[in-house]
Protein backbone atom coordinates (compact mmCIF):
# COMPACT_ATOMS: atom_id res chain seq x y z
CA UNK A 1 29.78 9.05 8.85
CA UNK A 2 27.39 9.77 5.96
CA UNK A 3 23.76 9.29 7.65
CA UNK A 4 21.23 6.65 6.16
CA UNK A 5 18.10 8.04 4.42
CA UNK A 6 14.61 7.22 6.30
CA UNK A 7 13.50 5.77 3.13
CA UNK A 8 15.59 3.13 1.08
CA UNK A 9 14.90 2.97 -2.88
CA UNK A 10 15.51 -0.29 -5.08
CA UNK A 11 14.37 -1.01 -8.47
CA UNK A 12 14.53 -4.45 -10.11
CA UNK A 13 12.28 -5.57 -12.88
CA UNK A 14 9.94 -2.77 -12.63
CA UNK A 15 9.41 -3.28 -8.88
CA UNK A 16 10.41 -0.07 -7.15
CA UNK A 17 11.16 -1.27 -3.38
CA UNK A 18 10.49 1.32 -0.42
CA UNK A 19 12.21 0.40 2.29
CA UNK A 20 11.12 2.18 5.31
CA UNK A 21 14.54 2.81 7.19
CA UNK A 22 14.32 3.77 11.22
CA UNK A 23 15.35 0.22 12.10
CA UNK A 24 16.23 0.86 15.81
CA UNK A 25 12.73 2.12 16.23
CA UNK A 26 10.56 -0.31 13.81
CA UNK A 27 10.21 1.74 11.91
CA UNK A 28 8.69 4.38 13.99
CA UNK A 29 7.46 7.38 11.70
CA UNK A 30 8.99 11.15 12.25
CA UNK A 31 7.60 13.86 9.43
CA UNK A 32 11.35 12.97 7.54
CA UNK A 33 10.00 9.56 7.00
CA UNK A 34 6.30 10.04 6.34
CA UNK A 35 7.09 13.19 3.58
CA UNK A 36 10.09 11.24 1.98
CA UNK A 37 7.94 7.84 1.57
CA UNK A 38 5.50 11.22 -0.31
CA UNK A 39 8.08 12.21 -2.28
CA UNK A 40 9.72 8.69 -3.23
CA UNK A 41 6.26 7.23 -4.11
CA UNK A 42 5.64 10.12 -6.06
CA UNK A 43 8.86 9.30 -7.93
CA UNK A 44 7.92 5.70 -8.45
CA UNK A 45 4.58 7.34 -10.34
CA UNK A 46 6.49 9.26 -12.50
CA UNK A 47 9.00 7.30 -14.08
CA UNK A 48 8.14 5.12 -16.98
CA UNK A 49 10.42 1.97 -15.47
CA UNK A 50 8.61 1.76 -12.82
CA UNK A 51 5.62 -0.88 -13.23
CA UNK A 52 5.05 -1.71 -9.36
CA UNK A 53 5.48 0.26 -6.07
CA UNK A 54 6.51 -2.20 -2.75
CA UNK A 55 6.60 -0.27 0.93
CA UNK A 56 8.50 -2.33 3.25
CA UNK A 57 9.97 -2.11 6.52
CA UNK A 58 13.54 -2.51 7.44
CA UNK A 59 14.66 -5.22 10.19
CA UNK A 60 11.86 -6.91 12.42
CA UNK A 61 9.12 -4.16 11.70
CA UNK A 62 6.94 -2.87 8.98
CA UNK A 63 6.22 0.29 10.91
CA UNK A 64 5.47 1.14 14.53
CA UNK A 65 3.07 3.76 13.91
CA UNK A 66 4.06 7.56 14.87
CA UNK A 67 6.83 7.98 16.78
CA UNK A 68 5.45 9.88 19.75
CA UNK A 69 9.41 11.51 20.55
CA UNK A 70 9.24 13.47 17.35
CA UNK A 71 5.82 15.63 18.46
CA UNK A 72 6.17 15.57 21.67
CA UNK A 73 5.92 19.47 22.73
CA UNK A 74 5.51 20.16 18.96
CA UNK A 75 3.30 23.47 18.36
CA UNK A 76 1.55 21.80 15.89
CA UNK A 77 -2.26 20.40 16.56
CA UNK A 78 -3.50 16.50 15.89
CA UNK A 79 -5.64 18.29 12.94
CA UNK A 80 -2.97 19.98 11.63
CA UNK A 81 -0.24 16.79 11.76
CA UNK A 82 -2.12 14.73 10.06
CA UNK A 83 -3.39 17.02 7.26
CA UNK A 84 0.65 17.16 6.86
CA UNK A 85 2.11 14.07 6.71
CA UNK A 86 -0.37 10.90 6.59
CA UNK A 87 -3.18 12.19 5.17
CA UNK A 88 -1.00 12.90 1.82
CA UNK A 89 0.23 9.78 2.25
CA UNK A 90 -2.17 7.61 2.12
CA UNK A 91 -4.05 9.93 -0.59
CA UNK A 92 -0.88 9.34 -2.46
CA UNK A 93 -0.97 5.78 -2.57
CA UNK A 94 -4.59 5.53 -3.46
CA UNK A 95 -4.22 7.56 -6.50
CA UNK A 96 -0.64 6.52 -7.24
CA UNK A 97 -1.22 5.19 -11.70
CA UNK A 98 0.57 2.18 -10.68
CA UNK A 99 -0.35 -1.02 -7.82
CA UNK A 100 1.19 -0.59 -4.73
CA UNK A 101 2.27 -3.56 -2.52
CA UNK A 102 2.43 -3.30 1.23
CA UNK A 103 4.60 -5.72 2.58
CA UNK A 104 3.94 -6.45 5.84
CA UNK A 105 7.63 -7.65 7.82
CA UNK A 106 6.54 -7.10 10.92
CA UNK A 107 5.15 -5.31 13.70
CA UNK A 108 2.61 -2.36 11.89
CA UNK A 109 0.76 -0.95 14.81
CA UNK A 110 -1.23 2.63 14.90
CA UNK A 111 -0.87 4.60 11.96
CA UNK A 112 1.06 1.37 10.59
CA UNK A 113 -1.70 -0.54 10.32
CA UNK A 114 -3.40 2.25 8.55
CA UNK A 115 -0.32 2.11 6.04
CA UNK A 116 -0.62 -1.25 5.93
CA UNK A 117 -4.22 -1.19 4.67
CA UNK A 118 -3.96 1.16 2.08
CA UNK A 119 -2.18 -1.47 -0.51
CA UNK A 120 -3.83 -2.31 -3.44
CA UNK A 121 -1.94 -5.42 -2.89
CA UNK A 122 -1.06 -6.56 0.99
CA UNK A 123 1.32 -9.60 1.44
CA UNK A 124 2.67 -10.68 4.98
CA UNK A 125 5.34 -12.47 6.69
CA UNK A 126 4.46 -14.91 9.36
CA UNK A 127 6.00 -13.15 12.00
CA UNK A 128 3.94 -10.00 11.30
CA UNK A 129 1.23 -8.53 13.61
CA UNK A 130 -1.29 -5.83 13.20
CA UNK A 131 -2.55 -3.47 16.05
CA UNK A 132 -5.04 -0.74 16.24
CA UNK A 133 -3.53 0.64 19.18
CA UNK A 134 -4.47 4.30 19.00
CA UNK A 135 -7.25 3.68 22.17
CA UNK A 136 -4.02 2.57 24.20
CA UNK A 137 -3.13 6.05 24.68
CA UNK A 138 -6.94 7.00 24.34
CA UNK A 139 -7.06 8.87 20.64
CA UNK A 140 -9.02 7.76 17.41
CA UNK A 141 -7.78 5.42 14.54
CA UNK A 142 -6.71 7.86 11.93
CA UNK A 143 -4.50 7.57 8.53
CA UNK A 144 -7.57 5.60 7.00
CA UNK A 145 -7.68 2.81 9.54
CA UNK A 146 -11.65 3.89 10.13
CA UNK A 147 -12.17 3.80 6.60
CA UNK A 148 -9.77 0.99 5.16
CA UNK A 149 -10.81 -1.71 8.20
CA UNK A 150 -14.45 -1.99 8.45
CA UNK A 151 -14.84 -1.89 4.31
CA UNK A 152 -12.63 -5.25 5.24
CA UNK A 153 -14.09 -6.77 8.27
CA UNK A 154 -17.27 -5.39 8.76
CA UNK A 155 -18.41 -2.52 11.54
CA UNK A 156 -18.52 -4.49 14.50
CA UNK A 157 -14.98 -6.32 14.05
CA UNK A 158 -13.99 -3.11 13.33
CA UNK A 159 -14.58 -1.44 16.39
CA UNK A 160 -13.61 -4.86 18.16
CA UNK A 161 -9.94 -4.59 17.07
CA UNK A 162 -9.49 -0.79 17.71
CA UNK A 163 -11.55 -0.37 21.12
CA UNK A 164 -9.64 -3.60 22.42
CA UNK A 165 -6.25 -2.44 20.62
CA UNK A 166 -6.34 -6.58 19.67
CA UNK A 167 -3.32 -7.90 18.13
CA UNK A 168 -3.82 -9.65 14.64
CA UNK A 169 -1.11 -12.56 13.63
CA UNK A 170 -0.92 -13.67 10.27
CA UNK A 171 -3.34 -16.37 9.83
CA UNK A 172 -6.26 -14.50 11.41
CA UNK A 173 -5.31 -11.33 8.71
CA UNK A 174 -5.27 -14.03 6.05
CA UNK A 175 -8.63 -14.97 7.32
CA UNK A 176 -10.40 -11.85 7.57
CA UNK A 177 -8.96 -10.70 4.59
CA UNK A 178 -6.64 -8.10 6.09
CA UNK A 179 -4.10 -9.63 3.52
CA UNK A 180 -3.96 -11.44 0.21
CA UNK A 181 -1.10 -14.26 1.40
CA UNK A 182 1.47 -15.09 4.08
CA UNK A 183 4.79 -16.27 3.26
CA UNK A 184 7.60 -17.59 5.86
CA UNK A 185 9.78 -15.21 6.96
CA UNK A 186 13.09 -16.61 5.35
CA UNK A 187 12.15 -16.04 2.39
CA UNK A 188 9.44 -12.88 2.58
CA UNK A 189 11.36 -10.82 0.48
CA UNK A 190 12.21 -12.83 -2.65
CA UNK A 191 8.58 -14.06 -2.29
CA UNK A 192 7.43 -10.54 -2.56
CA UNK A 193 10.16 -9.51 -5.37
CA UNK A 194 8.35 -12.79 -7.01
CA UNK A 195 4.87 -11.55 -6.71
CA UNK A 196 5.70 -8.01 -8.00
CA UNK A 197 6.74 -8.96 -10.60
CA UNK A 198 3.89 -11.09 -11.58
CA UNK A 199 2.02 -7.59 -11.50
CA UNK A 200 4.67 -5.95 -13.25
CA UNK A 201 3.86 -7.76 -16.62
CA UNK A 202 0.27 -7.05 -16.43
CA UNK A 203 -1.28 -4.35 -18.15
CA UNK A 204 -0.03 -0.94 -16.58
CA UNK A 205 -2.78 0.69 -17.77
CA UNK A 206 -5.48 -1.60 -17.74
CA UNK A 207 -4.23 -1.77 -13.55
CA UNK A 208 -3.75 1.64 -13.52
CA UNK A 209 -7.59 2.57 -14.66
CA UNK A 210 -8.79 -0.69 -12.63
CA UNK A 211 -7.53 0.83 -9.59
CA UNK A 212 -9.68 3.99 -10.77
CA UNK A 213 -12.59 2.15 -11.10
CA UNK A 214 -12.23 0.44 -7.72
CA UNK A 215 -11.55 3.57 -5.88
CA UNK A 216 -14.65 5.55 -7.54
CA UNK A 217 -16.84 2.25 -6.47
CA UNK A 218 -16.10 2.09 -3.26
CA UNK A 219 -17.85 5.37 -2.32
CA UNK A 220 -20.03 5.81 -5.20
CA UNK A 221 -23.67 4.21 -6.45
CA UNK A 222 -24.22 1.29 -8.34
CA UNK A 223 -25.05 3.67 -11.34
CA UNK A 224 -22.26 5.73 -11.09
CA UNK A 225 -19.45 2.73 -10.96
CA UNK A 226 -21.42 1.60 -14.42
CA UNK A 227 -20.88 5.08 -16.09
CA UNK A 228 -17.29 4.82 -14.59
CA UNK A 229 -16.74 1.51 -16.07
CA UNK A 230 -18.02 2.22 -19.79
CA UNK A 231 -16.23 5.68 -19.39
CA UNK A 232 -12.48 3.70 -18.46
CA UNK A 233 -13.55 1.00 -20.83
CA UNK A 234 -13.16 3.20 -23.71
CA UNK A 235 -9.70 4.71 -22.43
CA UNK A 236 -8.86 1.00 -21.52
CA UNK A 237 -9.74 -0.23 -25.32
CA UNK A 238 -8.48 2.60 -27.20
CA UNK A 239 -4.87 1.78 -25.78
CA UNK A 240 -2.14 -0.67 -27.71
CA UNK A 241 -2.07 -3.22 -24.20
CA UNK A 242 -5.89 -4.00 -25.81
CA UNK A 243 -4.57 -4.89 -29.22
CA UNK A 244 -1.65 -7.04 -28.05
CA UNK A 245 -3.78 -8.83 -25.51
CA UNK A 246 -6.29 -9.94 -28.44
CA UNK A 247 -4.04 -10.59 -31.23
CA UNK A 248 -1.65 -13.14 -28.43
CA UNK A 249 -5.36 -14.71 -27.80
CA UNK A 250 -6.25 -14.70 -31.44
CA UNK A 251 -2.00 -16.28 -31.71
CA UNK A 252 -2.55 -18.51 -28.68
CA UNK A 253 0.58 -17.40 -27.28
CA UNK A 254 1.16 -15.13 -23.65
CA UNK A 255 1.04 -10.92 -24.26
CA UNK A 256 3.56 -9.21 -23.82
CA UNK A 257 2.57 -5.84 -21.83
CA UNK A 258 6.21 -4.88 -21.36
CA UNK A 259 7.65 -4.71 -24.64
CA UNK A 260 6.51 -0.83 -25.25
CA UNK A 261 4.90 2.21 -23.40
CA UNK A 262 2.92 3.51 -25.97
């Protein structure tokens, strides 16, 4: 019996989906999962088809967070773990040239919260529940969580949710701004496939040097996201999405961003 990959790939209408695939754990993440999401997403980045990147979860969960089994006696430090598998993960998804959409099935506790986060884009099901639950077994929020969550909810809520290991259900996420929309759970998926694609016929590289300029603000001055702006404005105006977009306005009819890649 031919064993099923950790990571399931489907592409329809420029929406790659990444299905995280350990099921019978939630989704639970071993190094085979965490570096073939790295490799897949990587994938996604480099071919043309590809508008949209969604990470998913298979079954009830989004992801469970590390799956303690797989280091258990491992001769491998905390430091060195991470530096391996999450931290080029989620540095992967930041700079990924194309939006990413984490959609949120389920259970994403630990270092699944942290993937959760680090969407450009983060839709949820109602069923699904956040947890910072790394002080349950007395460690520190890592995979981004200290730097993704208090950019979202402030310091103090911040160190609320991970010192208390609180859960968060869908309408308090919506809320706090932990996610951009919640959608029943019957129909999460097609809602998701629907909202992808929506991004997919944006710009790709207007998004793609938006998401530059938002990741260079973030940790930069208010001078240097100007000169970042007028620098991608240029690269933004010099490209053939710029001339469709004004001659449709000038035609009053919609732009098509699709039709070519440059």
């Amino acid at each position: 019996m031919t064993e099923q990959p950790v990571v399931l790939t489907d592409t329809r209408a420029g929406v790659r989906t990444l299905t995280l695939n350990r099921e019978s754990r939630l989704n639970a993440a071993n190094d085979a999962l965490l570096l073939s999401l790295i490799e897949a997403l990587q994938a996604a980045d480099a071919d043309p088809a590809v508008r949209v990147v969604v990470i998913t979860g298979a079954g009830r969960g989004f992801c469970a967070g590390q799956d303690l089994g797989d280091v258990s006696g491992r001769d491998m430090t905390f430091t060195e773990h991470l530096q391996h598998t999450y931290n080029p993960l989620v540095r992967t998804i930041r700079g990924l040239g194309k939006p990413v959409v984490t959609a949120v099935n389920g259970v994403a506790a630990g270092a699944g919260a942290s993937l959760a986060l680090a969407g450009d884009i983060r839709l949820w099901a109602r069923s699904a529940v956040l947890i910072e639950v790394f002080s349950n077994i007395a460690l520190v929020p890592d995979s981004g969580s200290t730097w993704f969550l208090p950019r979202l909810v402030g310091y103090h809520r911040a160190f609320e949710l991970m010192a208390l290991a609180e859960k968060v259900g869908a309408d308090d996420a919506l809320r706090l701004g932990l996610c951009e929309a919640v959608y029943p759970d019957e129909t999460f998926r097609e809602a998701v496939q629907a909202y992808a694609e929506r991004l997919a016929a944006r710009p790709a590289n207007a998004l793609r040097l938006t998401k530059q300029a938002l990741n260079a603000a973030m940790t930069g001055t208010l001078d240097e996201a100007l000169d970042k702006e007028a620098e991608l404005q240029q690269l933004a105006g010099d490209h053939w999405e710029h001339l469709e977009g004004v001659t449709a306005f000038k035609e009053k009819r919609a732009p098509d961003f699709v039709r070519q890649e440059g």
